[in-house]
Protein backbone atom coordinates (compact mmCIF):
# COMPACT_ATOMS: atom_id res chain seq x y z
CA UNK A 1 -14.99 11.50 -30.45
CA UNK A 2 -15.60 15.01 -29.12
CA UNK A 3 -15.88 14.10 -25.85
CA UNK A 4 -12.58 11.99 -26.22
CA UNK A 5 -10.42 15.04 -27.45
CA UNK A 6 -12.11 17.46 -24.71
CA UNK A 7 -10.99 15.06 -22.03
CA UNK A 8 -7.41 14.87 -23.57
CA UNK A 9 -7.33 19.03 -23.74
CA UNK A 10 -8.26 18.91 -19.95
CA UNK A 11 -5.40 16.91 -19.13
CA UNK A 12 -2.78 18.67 -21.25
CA UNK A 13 -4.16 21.65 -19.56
CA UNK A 14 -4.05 20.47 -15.87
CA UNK A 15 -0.31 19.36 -16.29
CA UNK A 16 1.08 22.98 -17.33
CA UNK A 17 -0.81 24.91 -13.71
CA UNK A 18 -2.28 23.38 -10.66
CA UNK A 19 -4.83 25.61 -10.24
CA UNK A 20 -6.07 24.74 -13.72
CA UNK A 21 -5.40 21.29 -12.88
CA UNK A 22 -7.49 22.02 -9.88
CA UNK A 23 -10.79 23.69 -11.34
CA UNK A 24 -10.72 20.80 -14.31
CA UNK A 25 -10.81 18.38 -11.26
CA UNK A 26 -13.89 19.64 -9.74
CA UNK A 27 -15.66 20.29 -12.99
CA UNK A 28 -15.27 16.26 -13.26
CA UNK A 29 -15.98 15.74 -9.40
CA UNK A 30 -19.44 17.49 -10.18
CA UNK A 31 -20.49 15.96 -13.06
CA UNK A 32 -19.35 12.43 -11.55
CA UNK A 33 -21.25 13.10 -8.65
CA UNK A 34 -24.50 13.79 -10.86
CA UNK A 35 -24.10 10.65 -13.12
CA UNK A 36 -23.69 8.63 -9.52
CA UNK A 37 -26.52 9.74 -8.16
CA UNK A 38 -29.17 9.24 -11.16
CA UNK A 39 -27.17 6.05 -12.34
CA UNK A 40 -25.65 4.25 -9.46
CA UNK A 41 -27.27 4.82 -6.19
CA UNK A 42 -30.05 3.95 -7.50
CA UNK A 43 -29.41 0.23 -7.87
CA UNK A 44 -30.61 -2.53 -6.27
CA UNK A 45 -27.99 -4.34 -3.91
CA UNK A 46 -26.65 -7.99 -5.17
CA UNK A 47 -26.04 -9.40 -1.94
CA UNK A 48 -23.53 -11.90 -2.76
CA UNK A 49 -21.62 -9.59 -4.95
CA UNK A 50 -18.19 -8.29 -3.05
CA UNK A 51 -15.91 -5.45 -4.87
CA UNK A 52 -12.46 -5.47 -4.62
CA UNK A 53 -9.80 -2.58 -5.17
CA UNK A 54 -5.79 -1.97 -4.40
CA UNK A 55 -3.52 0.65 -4.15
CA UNK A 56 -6.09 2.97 -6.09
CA UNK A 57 -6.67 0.00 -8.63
CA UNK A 58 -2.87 -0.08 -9.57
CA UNK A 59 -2.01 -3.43 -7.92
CA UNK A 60 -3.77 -7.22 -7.38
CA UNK A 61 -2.05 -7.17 -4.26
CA UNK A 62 -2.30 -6.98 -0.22
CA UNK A 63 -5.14 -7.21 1.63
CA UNK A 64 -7.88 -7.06 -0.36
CA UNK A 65 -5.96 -9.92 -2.41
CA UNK A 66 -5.44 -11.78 0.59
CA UNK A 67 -9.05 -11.77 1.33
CA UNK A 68 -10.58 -12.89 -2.02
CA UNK A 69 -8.24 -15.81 -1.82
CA UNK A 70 -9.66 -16.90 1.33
CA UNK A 71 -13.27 -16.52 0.11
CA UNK A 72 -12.25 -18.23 -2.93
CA UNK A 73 -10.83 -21.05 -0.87
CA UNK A 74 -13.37 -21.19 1.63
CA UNK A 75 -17.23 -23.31 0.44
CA UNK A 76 -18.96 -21.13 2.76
CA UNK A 77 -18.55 -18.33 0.24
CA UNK A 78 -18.78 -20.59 -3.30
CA UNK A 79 -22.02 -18.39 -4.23
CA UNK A 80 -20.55 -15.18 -4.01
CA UNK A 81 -19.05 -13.43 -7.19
CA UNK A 82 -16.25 -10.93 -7.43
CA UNK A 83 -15.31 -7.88 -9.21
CA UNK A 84 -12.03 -6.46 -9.39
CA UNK A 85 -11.11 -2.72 -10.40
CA UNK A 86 -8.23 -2.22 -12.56
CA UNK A 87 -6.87 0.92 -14.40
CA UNK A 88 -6.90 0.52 -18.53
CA UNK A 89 -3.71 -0.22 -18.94
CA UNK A 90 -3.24 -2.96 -16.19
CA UNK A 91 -6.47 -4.95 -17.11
CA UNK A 92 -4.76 -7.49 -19.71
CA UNK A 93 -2.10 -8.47 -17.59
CA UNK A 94 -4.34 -8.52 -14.11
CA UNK A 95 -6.97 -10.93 -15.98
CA UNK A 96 -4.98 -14.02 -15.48
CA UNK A 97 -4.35 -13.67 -11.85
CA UNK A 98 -7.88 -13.35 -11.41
CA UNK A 99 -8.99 -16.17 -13.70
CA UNK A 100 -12.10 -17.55 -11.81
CA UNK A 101 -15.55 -18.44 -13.62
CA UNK A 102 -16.78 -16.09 -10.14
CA UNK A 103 -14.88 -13.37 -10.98
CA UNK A 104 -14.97 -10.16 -13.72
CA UNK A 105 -12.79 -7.03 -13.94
CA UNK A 106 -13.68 -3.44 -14.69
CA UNK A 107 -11.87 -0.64 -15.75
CA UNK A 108 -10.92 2.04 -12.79
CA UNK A 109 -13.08 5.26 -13.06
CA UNK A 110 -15.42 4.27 -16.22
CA UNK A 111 -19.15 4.55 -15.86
CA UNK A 112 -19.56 0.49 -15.32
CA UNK A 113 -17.00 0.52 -12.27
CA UNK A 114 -19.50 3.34 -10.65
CA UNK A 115 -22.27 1.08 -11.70
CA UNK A 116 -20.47 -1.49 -9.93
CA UNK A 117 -20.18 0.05 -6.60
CA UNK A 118 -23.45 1.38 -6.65
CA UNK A 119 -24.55 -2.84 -7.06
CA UNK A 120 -21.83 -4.68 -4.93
CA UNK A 121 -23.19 -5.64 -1.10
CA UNK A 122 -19.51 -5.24 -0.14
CA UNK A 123 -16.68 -3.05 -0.99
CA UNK A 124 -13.51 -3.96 0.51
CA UNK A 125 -10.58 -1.61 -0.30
CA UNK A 126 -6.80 -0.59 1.12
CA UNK A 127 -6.66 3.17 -0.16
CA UNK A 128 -9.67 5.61 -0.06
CA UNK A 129 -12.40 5.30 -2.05
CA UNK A 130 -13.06 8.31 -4.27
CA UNK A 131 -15.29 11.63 -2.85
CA UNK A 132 -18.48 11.38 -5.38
CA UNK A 133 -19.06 7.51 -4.18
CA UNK A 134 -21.58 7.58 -1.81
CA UNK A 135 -22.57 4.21 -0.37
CA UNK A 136 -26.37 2.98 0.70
CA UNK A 137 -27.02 1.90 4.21
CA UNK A 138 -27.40 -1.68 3.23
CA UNK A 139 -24.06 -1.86 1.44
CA UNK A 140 -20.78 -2.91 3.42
CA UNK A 141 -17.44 -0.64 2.97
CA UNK A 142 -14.25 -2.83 4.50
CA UNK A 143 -11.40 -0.71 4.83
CA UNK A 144 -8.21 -2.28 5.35
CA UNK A 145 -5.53 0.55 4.99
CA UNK A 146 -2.44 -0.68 4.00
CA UNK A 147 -0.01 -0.77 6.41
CA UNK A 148 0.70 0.25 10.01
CA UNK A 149 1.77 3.88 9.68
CA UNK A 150 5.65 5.29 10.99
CA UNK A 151 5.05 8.89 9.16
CA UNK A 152 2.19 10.58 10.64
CA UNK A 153 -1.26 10.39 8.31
CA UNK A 154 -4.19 12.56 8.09
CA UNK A 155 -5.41 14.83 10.85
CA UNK A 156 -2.60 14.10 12.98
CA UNK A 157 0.28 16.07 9.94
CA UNK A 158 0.69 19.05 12.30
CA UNK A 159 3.10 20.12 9.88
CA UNK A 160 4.18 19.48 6.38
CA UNK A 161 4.97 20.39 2.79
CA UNK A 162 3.54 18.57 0.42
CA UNK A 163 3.05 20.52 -3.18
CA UNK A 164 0.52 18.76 -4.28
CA UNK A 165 -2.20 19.11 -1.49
CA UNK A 166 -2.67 21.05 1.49
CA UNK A 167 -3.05 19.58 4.79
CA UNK A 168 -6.24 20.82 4.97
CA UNK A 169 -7.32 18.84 1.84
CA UNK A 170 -5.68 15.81 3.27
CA UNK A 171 -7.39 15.46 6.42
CA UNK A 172 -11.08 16.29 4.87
CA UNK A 173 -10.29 13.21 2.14
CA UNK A 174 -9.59 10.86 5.41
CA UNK A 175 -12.57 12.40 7.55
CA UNK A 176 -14.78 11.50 4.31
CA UNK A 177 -13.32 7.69 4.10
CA UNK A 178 -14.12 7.29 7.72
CA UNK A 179 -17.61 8.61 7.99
CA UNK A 180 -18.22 6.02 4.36
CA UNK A 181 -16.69 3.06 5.64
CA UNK A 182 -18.33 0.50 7.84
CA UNK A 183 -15.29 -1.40 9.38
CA UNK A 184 -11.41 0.05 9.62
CA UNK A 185 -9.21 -3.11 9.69
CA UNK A 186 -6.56 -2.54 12.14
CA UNK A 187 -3.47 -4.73 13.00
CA UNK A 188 -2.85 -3.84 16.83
CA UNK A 189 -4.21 -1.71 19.80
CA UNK A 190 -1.48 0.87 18.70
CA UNK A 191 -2.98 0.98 14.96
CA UNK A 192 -6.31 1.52 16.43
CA UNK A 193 -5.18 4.13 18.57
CA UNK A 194 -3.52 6.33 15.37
CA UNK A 195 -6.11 5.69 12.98
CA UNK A 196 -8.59 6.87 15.60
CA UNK A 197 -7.47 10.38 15.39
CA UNK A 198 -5.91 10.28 11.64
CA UNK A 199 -9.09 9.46 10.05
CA UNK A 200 -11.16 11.66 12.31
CA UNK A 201 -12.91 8.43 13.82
CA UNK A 202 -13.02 10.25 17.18
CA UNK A 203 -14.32 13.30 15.72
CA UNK A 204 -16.82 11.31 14.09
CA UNK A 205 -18.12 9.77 17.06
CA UNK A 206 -17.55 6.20 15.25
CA UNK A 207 -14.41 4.36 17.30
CA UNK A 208 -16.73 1.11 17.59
CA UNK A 209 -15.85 0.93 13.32
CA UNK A 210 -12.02 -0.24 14.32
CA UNK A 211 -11.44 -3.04 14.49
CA UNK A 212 -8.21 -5.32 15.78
CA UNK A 213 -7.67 -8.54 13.52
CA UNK A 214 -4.22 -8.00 12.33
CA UNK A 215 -3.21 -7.83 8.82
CA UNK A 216 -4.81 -10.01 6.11
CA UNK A 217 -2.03 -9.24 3.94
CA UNK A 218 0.91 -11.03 5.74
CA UNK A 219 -1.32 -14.36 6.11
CA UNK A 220 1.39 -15.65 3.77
CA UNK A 221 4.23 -15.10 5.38
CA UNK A 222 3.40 -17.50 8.07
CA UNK A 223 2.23 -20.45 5.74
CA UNK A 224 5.70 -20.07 3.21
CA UNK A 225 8.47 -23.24 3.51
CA UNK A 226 11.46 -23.00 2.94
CA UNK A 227 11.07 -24.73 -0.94
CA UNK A 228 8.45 -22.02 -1.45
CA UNK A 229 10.61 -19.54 -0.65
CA UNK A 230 13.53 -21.05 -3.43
CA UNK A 231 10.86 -21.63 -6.26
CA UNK A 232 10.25 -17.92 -5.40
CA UNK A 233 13.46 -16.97 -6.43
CA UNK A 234 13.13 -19.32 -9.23
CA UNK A 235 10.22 -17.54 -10.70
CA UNK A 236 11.47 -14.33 -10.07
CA UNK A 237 14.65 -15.15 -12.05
CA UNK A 238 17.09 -14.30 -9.02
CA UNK A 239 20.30 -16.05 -8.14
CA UNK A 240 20.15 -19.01 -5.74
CA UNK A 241 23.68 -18.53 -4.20
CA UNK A 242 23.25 -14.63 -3.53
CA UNK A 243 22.49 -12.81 -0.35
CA UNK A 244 19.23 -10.77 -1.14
CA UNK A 245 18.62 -7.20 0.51
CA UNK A 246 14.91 -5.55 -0.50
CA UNK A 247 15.69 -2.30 -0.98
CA UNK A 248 11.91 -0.26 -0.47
CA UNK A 249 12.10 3.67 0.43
CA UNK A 250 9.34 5.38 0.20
CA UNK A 251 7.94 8.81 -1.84
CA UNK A 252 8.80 12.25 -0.11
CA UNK A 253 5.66 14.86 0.01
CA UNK A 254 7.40 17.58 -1.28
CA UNK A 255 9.26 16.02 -4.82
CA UNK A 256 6.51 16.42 -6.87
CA UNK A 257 6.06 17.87 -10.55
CA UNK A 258 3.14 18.29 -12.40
CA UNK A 259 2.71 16.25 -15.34
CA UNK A 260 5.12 13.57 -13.93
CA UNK A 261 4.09 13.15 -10.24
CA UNK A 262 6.03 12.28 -7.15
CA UNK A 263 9.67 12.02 -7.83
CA UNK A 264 12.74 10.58 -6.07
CA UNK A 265 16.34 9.83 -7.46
CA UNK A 266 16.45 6.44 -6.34
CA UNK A 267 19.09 5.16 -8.78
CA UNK A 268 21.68 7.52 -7.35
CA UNK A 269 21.54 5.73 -3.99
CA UNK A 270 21.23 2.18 -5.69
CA UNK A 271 23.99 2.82 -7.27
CA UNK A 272 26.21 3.70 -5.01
CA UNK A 273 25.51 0.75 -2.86
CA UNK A 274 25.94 -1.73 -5.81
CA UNK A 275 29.63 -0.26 -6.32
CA UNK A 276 30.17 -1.06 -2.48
CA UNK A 277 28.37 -4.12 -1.41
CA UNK A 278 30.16 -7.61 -1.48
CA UNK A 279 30.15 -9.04 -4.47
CA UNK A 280 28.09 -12.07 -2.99
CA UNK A 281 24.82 -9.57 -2.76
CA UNK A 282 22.23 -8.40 -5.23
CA UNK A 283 19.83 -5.90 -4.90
CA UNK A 284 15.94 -5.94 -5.19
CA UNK A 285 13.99 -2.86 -5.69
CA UNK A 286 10.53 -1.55 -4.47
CA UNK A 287 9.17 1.27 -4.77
CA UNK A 288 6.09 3.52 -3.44
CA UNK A 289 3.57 2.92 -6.45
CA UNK A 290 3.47 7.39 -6.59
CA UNK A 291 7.23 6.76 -7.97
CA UNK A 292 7.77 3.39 -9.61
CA UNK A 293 7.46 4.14 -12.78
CA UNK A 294 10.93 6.59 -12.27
CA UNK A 295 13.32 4.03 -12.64
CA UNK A 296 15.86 2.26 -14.90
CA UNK A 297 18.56 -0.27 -13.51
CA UNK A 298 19.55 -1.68 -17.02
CA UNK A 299 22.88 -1.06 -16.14
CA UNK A 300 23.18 -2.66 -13.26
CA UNK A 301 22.02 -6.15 -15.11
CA UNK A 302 22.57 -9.23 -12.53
CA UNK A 303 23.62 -6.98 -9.40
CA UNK A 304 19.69 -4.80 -9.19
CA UNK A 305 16.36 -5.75 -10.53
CA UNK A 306 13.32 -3.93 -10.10
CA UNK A 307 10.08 -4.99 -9.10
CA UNK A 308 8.49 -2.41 -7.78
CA UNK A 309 5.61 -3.77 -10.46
CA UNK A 310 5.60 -7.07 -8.79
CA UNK A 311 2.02 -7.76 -7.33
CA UNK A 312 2.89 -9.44 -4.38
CA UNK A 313 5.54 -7.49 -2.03
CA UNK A 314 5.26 -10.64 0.55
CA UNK A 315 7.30 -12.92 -2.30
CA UNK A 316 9.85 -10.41 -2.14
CA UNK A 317 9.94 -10.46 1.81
CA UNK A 318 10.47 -13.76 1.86
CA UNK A 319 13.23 -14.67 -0.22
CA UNK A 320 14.95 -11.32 1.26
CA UNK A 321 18.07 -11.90 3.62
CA UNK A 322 18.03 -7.92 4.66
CA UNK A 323 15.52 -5.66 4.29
CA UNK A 324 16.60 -2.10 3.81
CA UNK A 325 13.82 0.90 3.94
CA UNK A 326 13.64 4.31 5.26
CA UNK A 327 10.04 5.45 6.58
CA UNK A 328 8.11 2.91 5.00
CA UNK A 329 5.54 1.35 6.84
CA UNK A 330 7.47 -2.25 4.76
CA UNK A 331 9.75 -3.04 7.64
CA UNK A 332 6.22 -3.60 10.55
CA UNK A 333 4.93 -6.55 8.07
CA UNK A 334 8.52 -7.81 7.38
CA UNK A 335 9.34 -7.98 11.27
CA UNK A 336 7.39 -10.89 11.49
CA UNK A 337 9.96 -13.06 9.71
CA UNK A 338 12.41 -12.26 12.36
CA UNK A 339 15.37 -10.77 9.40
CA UNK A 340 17.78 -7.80 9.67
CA UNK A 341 16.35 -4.45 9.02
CA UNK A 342 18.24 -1.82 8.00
CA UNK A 343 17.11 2.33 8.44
CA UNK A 344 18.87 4.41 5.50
CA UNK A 345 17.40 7.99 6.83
CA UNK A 346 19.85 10.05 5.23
CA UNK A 347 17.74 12.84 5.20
CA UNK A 348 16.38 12.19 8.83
CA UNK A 349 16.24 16.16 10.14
CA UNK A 350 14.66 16.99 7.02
CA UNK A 351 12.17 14.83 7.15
CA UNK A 352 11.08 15.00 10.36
CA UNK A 353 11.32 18.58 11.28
CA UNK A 354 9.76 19.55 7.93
CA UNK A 355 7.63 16.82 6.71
CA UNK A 356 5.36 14.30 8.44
CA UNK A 357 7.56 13.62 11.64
CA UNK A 358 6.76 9.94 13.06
CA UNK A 359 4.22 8.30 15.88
CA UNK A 360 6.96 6.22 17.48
CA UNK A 361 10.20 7.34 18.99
CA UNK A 362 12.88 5.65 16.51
CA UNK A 363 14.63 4.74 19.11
CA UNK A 364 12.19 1.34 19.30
CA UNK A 365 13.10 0.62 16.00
CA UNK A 366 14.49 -3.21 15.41
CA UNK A 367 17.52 -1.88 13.39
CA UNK A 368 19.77 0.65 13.34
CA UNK A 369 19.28 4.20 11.80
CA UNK A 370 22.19 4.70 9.18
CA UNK A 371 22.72 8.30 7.53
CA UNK A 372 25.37 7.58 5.04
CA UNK A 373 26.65 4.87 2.35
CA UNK A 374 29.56 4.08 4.66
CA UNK A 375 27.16 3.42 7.44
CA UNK A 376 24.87 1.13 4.99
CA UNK A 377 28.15 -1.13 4.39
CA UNK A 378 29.33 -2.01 7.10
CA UNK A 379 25.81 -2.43 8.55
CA UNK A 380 25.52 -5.27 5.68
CA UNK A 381 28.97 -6.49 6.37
CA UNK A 382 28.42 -6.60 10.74
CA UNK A 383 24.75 -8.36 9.94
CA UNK A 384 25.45 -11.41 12.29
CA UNK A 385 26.30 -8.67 15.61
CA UNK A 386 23.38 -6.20 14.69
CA UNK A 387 20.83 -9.19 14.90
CA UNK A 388 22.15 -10.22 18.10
CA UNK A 389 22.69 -6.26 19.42
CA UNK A 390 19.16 -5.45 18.06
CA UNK A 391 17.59 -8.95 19.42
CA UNK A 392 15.78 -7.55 22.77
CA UNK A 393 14.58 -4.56 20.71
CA UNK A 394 12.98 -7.27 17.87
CA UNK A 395 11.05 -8.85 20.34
CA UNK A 396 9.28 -5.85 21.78
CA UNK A 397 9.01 -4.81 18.38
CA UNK A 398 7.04 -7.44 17.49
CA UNK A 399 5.07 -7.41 21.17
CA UNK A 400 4.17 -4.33 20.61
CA UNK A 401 3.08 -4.08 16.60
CA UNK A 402 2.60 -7.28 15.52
CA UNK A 403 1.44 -9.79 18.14
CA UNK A 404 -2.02 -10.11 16.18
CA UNK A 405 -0.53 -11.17 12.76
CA UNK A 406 -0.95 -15.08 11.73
CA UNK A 407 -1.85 -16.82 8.84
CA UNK A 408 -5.55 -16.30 9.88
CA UNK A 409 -6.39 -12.87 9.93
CA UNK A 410 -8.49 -12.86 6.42
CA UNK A 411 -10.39 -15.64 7.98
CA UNK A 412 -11.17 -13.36 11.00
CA UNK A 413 -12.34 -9.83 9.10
CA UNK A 414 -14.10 -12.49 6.45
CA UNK A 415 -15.89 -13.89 9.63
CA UNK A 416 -16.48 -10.53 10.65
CA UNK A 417 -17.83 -8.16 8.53
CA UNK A 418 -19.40 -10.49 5.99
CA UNK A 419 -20.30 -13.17 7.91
């Protein structure tokens, strides 16, 4: 009980000053790091055991998902048990999607999770794991990232201003994911290339741990029919006869406030496009997880719904007429379904001249860059002549980031890096 209402004084504490927040942080980080090392490390590796975690344990979802499935699917693998990692409050409603006499869930950051990855043969992971986790020799870390990067990551932020940690700090968390991890999934030479000198792979001396397989995660969208895609939008509760555009911007660095996190006043913009768009579209809504929780379209009942909650992002790409992002890395999986993209960078100069400016020119971008709401209409309303103006620019799109990307790719790392 003690220790309960210690824990709950820390946090109170840590939300009203970062630098308190800070020292209470590596207080934990040190005593974390002892209780792995007597506790964890120290375990003897189950060899058929395979860990899985997403987006920082918030989310049954990309490619970690995509590769379970496949090892579920596939005899080679029916001896092999799974755990999944889960935060507290997620772990009732993620049970069902994992319901599999081979599988088990733990809660995120308790002492059995650590015990956990100190145990599992293989740890396979699309975010980084955390700093006091060491891993043995004989254990397997798959990183698969999630998702080929626009906004420059890592050690290659020459500038930036994000409130919440220093560059500095940034780069050292991705030099320490590299140096853990025993293969970096990457979806195309031009993946490998970035993540080479974000992650400090180069620096490292450890290239030969990239490598090219494209992207588990969008198996799916190449194995979908058409009546999949409608009892999608059955299940999702949707209108049949409405155009759909997927409306998925991304966090900015520099919105953040302590005790609430990463903010951005996504409604404003949703709204405004709901009071212009035909009256034949609806709107669906996904958002970074840093933000999603930041949002409340009850009043736009039947023209926006939100599921920036919704596990699987590749349901919402395929029952999407029009995607509609900003510097996401959303629109390089959703090229592959050959739909209208739309680029609302309103804040464009901003964001590049003072944030995390981008690895490709934007003029290769399969869609046009739009600035303001008037620009975003008649983009929506001129769809048929931007997918024939933007057409050549598609198909080197795809050349260039996607030619990798099939429904086979879990098979591939599976093959891989387990064996």
């Amino acid at each position: 009980m003690l220790k309960k209402m210690l824990r709950r004084l820390a946090r109170k504490l840590g939300k009203r000053s970062y630098t308190l927040n800070r020292i209470i942080k590596n207080m934990r980080f040190k005593s974390h790091v002892k209780f792995y090392q007597k506790e964890c490390i120290t375990q003897q590796t189950d060899e058929k055991l395979v860990l899985f975690e997403s987006f920082f344990a918030k989310k049954y979802a990309d490619s970690p998902r995509a590769i379970y499935e496949a090892m579920l699917r596939d005899p080679d693998y029916s001896d092999f048990r799974f755990v999944w990692v889960f935060r507290e409050a997620d772990l009732e409603t993620k049970l069902p999607l994992v319901k599999n006499d081979r599988t088990t869930v733990v809660k995120y950051h308790t002492r059995e999770c650590w015990k956990t990855y100190g145990r599992a043969k293989y740890w396979v992971l699309n975010s980084r794991v955390a700093a006091f986790i060491e891993k043995r020799p004989d254990q397997v870390f798959i990183q698969t990232w999630h998702g080929t990067p626009l906004k420059r990551l890592g050690f290659d932020i020459k500038k930036g201003n994000n409130v919440h940690i220093s560059k500095e700090e940034l780069s050292q968390h991705y030099l320490e994911n590299a140096r853990k991890c025993d293969y970096f999934i990457s979806p195309s030479r031009f993946c490998t290339e970035v993540f080479t000198t974000a992650f400090g792979f180069d620096q490292l001396g450890m290239e030969e741990k990239l490598i090219e397989t494209g992207y588990p995660r969008n198996d799916d969208l190449f194995r979908w029919t058409a009546d999949d895609i409608r009892q999608f939008k059955k299940d999702l509760g949707v209108p049949l006869d409405k155009k759909i555009l997927l409306y998925a911007p991304t966090w900015r660095d520099n919105q953040h406030e302590l005790g609430v996190g990463y903010t951005f006043d996504a409604v404003s913009h949703i709204e405004k496009l709901i009071r212009a768009l035909p009256e034949d579209y609806i709107i669906l809504v996904r958002l970074h997880y840093f933000i999603a929780n930041q949002i409340d379209l009850s009043k736009f009942t039947g023209r926006a719904y939100d599921f920036s909650d919704y596990e699987d992002i590749n349901v919402l790409y395929a029952v999407a007429d029009v995607l509609m992002t900003d510097y996401s890395s959303v629109f390089f999986d959703y090229a592959n379904l050959h739909r209208p993209i739309l680029f609302y960078m309103y804040d464009l100069e901003m964001y590049k001249n003072e944030m995390r400016d981008f690895y490709i020119d934007l003029e290769e971008l399969p869609g046009p860059i739009l600035q303001t709401q008037e620009e975003v209409i008649e983009a929506i309303r001129s769809l048929d002549k931007l997918e024939e103006q933007y057409q050549d620019k598609y198909q080197a799109f795809n050349a260039r980031f996607n030619y990798l990307d099939d429904a086979d790719a879990s098979m591939r790392v599976i093959k891989r890096c387990i064996g």
